[in-house]
Every structure is written in C-alpha cells, then in structure tokens.
Protein backbone atom coordinates (compact mmCIF):
# COMPACT_ATOMS: atom_id res chain seq x y z
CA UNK A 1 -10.09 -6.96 8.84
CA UNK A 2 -12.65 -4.56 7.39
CA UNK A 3 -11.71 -3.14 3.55
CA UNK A 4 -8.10 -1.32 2.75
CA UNK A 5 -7.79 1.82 4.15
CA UNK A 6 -4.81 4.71 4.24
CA UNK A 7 -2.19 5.20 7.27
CA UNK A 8 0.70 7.39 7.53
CA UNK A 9 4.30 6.17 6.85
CA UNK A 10 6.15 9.66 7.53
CA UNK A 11 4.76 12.71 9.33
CA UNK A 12 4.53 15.81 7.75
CA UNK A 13 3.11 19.30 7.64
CA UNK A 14 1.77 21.81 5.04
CA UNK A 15 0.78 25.36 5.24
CA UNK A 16 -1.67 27.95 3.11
CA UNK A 17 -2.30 31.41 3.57
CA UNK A 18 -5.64 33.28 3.18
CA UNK A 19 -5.90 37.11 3.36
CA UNK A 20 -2.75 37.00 5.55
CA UNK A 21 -3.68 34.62 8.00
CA UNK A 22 -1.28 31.86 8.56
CA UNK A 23 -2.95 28.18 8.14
CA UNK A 24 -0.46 25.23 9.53
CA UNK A 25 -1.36 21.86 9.50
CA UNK A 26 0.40 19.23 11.40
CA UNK A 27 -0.35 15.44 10.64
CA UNK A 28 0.64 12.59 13.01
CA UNK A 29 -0.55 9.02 13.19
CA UNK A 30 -2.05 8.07 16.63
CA UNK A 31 -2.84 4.38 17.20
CA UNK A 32 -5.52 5.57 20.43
CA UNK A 33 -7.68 7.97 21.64
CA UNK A 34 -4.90 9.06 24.31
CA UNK A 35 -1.99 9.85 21.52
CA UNK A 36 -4.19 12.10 19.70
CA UNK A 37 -5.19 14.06 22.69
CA UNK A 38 -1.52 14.17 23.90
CA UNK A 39 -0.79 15.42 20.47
CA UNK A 40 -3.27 18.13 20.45
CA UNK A 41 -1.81 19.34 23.43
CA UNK A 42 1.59 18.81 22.82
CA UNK A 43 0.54 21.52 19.16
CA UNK A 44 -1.03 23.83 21.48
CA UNK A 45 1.93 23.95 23.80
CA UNK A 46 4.42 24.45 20.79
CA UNK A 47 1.82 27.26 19.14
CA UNK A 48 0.86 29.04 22.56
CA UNK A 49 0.67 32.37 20.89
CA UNK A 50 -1.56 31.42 18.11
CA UNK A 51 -5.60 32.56 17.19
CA UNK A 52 -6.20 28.93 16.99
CA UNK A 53 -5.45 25.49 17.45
CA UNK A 54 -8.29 23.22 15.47
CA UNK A 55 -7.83 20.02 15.37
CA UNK A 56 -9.61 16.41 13.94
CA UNK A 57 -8.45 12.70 14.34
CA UNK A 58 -9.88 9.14 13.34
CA UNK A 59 -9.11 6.47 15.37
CA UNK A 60 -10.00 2.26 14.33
CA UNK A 61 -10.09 0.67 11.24
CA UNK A 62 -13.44 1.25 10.71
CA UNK A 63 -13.14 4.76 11.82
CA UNK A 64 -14.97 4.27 14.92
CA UNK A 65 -13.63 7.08 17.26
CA UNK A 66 -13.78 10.71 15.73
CA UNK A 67 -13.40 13.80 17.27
CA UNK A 68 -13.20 17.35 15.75
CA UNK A 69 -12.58 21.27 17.64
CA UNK A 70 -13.03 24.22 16.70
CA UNK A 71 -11.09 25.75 19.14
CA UNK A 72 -13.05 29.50 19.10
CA UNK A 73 -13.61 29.19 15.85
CA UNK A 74 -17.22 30.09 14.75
CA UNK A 75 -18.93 26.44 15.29
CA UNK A 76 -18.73 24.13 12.27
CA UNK A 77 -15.98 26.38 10.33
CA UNK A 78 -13.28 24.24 11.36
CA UNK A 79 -12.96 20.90 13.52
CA UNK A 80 -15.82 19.36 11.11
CA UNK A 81 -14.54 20.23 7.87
CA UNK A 82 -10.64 19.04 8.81
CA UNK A 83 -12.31 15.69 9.62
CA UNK A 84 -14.38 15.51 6.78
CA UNK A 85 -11.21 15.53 5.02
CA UNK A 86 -9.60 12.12 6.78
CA UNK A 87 -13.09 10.52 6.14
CA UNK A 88 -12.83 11.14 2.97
CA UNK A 89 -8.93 10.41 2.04
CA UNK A 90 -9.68 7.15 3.37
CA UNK A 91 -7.34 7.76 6.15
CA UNK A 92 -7.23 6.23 9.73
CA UNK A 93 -5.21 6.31 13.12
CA UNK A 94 -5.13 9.89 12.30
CA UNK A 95 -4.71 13.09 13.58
CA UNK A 96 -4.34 17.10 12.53
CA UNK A 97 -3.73 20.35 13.99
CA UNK A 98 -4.78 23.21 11.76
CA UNK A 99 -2.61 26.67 13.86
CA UNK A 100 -3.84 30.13 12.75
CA UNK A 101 -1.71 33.15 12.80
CA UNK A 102 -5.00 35.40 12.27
CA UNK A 103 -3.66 38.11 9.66
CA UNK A 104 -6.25 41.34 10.90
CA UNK A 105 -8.92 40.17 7.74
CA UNK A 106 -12.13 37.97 8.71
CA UNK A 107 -12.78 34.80 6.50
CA UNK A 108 -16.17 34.62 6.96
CA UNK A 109 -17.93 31.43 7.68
CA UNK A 110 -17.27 30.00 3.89
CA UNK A 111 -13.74 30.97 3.90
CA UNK A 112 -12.44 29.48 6.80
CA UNK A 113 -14.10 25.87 5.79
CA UNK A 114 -12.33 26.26 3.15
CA UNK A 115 -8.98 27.08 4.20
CA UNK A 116 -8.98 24.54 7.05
CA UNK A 117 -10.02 21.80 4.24
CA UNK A 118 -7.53 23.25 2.34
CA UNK A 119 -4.95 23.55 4.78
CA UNK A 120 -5.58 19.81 6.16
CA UNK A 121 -4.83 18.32 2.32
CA UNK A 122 -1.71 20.25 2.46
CA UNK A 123 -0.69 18.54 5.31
CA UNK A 124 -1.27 15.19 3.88
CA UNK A 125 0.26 15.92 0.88
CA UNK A 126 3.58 16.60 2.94
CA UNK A 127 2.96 13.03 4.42
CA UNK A 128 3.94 9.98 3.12
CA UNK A 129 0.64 7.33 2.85
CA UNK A 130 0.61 3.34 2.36
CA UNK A 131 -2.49 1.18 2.29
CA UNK A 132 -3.31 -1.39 4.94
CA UNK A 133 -4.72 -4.39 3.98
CA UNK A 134 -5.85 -7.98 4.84
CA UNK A 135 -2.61 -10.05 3.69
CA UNK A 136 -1.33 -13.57 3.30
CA UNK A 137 1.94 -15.11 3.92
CA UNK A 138 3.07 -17.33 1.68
CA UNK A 139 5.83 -20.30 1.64
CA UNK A 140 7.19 -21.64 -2.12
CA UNK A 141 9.17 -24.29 -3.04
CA UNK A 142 10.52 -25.11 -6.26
CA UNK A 143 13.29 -26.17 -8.31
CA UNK A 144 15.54 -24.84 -10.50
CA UNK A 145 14.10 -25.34 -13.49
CA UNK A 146 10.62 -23.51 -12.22
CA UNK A 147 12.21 -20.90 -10.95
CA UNK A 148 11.89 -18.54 -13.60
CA UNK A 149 8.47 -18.87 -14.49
CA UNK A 150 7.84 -18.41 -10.49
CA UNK A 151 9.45 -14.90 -10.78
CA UNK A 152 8.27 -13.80 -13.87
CA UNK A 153 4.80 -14.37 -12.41
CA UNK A 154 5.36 -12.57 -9.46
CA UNK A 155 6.59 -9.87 -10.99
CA UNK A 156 4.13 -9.06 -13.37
CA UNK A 157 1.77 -8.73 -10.09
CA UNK A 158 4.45 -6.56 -8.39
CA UNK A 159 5.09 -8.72 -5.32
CA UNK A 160 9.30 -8.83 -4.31
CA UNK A 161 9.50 -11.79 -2.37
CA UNK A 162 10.38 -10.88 1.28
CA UNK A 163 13.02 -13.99 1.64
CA UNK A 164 14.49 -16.46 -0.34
CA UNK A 165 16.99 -19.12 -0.25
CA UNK A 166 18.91 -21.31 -2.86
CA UNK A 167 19.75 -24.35 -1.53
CA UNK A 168 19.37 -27.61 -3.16
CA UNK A 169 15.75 -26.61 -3.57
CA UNK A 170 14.60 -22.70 -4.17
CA UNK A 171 12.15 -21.21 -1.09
CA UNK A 172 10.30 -17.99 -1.17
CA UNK A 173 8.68 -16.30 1.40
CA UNK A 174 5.29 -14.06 -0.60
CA UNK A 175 3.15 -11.40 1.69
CA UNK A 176 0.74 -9.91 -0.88
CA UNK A 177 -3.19 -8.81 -0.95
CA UNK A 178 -5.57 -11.70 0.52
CA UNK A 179 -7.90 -11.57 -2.95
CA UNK A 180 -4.99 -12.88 -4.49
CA UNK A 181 -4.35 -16.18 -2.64
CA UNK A 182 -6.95 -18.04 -4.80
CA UNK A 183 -5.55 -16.95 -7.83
CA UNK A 184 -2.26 -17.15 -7.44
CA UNK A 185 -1.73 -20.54 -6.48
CA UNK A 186 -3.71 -21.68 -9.44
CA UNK A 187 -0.82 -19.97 -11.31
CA UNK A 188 1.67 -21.04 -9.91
CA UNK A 189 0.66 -24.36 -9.96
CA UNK A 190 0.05 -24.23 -13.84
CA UNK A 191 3.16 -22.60 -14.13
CA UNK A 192 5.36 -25.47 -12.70
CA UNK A 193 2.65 -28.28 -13.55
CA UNK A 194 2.41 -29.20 -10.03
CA UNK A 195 5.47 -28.91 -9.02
CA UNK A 196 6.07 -26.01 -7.07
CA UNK A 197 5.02 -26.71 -3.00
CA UNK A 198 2.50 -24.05 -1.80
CA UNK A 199 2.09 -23.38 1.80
CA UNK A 200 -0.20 -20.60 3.19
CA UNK A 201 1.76 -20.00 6.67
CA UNK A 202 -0.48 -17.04 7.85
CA UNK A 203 -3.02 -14.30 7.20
CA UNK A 204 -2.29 -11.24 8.15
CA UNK A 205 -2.78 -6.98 8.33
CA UNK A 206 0.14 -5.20 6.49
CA UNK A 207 0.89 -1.95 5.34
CA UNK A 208 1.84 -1.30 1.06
CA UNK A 209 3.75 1.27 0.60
CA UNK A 210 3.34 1.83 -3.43
C-alpha cells in the first residue's frame, strides 16, 4: 500500500450560493470507474432541470483514474477546479456533482472557480472522512499480572483492542498503523520483561475513523 490517504465513511452534501445561483454538491464514494459514471448520471437524472451538472472523481489509491466536466460551463471554470479539490484533501475513491440553479447574474470566469471549489469543500465538510492506512494485526498474550501495564500502553497510543478474552491466560487482538509494529513490541516486551507472547497474524489496509 502506497502512503495514508482520506475515504468517505458517510455521504453527504453541502450547498453555497453566489449572486443567486444555487451551488449543490453531492459527494459519494465510488470504488471504480463505472460507479462514478453511474453516479453522475444517476445526479443528472435527479437534477434534470438544472444549468449544470459538473462533476470530478478520483479513483485508486494512488489516484490513478481522474476525470473532471464541465458540463457547458466555460472550459476550466468547473470540472478542474472540483478535482483539484479531492487532490488536494487527500481524498480517493471519490466522486462530486456540483448542480447549478443559475440565478439570472454571470460569475465570470474567476467566480465560478471559485464557487465550484467552494461548493465541493462544502460537500465534504457534510461528509464524514477516515484515513486508510497500511495496518497490522496483532495477537497478545499475557497474564494477569501484565495486564495492566499492556493496557495502559495501548492506551496512551489510542489503540482499543478489537477482541479480548480472559481465560486462564489474557488474549488481545491489536489492528493499529504498520510504523508502529517495531515499536510497539519492544514495549510491550519491556513492559512485561518478556513475558507477554507477540504474534503478528497479518498485515493489512484499514480504514481509522478518528
């Protein structure tokens, strides 16, 4: 896996309006080429009577499938500057539909790059965003008496273990960032003086939501 980058957890949609004219941006995540273009039609179904439907999406980890339109907007006012805006929030498996109600005023060039930026970080503000990252699974057994110090540690990274069981013997089950695997066996391994059994059972891709 490439570095961390953003995805979308929950859906949303903002809207802005300049000089009268109506600006609504609908995000969705697509995992493909197809579901963005079935979502771009599926917007310009729902907002037939519109001025516009623009639209942008990133596609790939390493963003390697973009496509922007300007849908009859003056070339470069719109499509170009709503993708610029995923590039740059980091953001991928992506795509936005900016609709304009046109409200009798012109923009000009200027102002409609600026309210289909605008209009597209609205949108993902309405959204809710988690990182994905390259991960590792983690197995831990201790006892009792190490037990504490295990959790303590974990906690001051902020990692919840995803399962445990208290048997005669404590297991926990760890999925955190993959920089940290290194590190935090040495600590737990000081922590229980050598006691604590550390398995790595898989690397991963997952999504963190803080």
């Amino acid at each position: 896996m490439q570095g961390a980058y953003r995805v979308i957890i929950e859906e949303g949609e903002g809207e802005i309006v300049e000089k009268k004219s109506r600006f609504l941006a609908t995000v969705k995540r697509v995992e493909s080429e197809e579901a963005a273009v079935s979502f771009i039609d599926a917007m310009k179904k729902k907002y037939w009577d519109a001025s516009h439907n623009c639209s942008a999406f990133v596609v790939g980890e390493k963003g390697e499938l973009t496509r922007c339109s300007d849908d009859g907007e003056p070339s470069g006012t719109a499509g170009r500057p709503m993708l610029e805006v995923l590039l740059g929030e980091n953001i991928r498996n992506v795509a936005v539909v900016v609709t304009r109600y046109f409200g009798g005023t012109l923009l000009g060039t200027g102002g409609l790059v600026r309210a289909y930026t605008q209009a597209v970080k609205e949108g993902i503000a309405h959204c809710k965003t988690g990182t994905m990252r390259a991960g590792v699974r983690m197995r831990v057994d201790t006892d009792y008496n190490n037990i504490g110090k295990i959790l303590y540690l974990l906690g001051a990274r902020g990692i919840e273990p995803e399962k445990s069981s208290y048997t005669d013997v404590v297991q926990l089950q760890l999925l955190f960032p993959a920089e940290w695997k290194e590190p935090l066996s040495a600590e737990l391994t000081e922590a229980t003086s050598g006691k604590a059994g550390i398995e790595i059972l898989e690397e991963v891709s997952y999504i963190d939501k803080a």
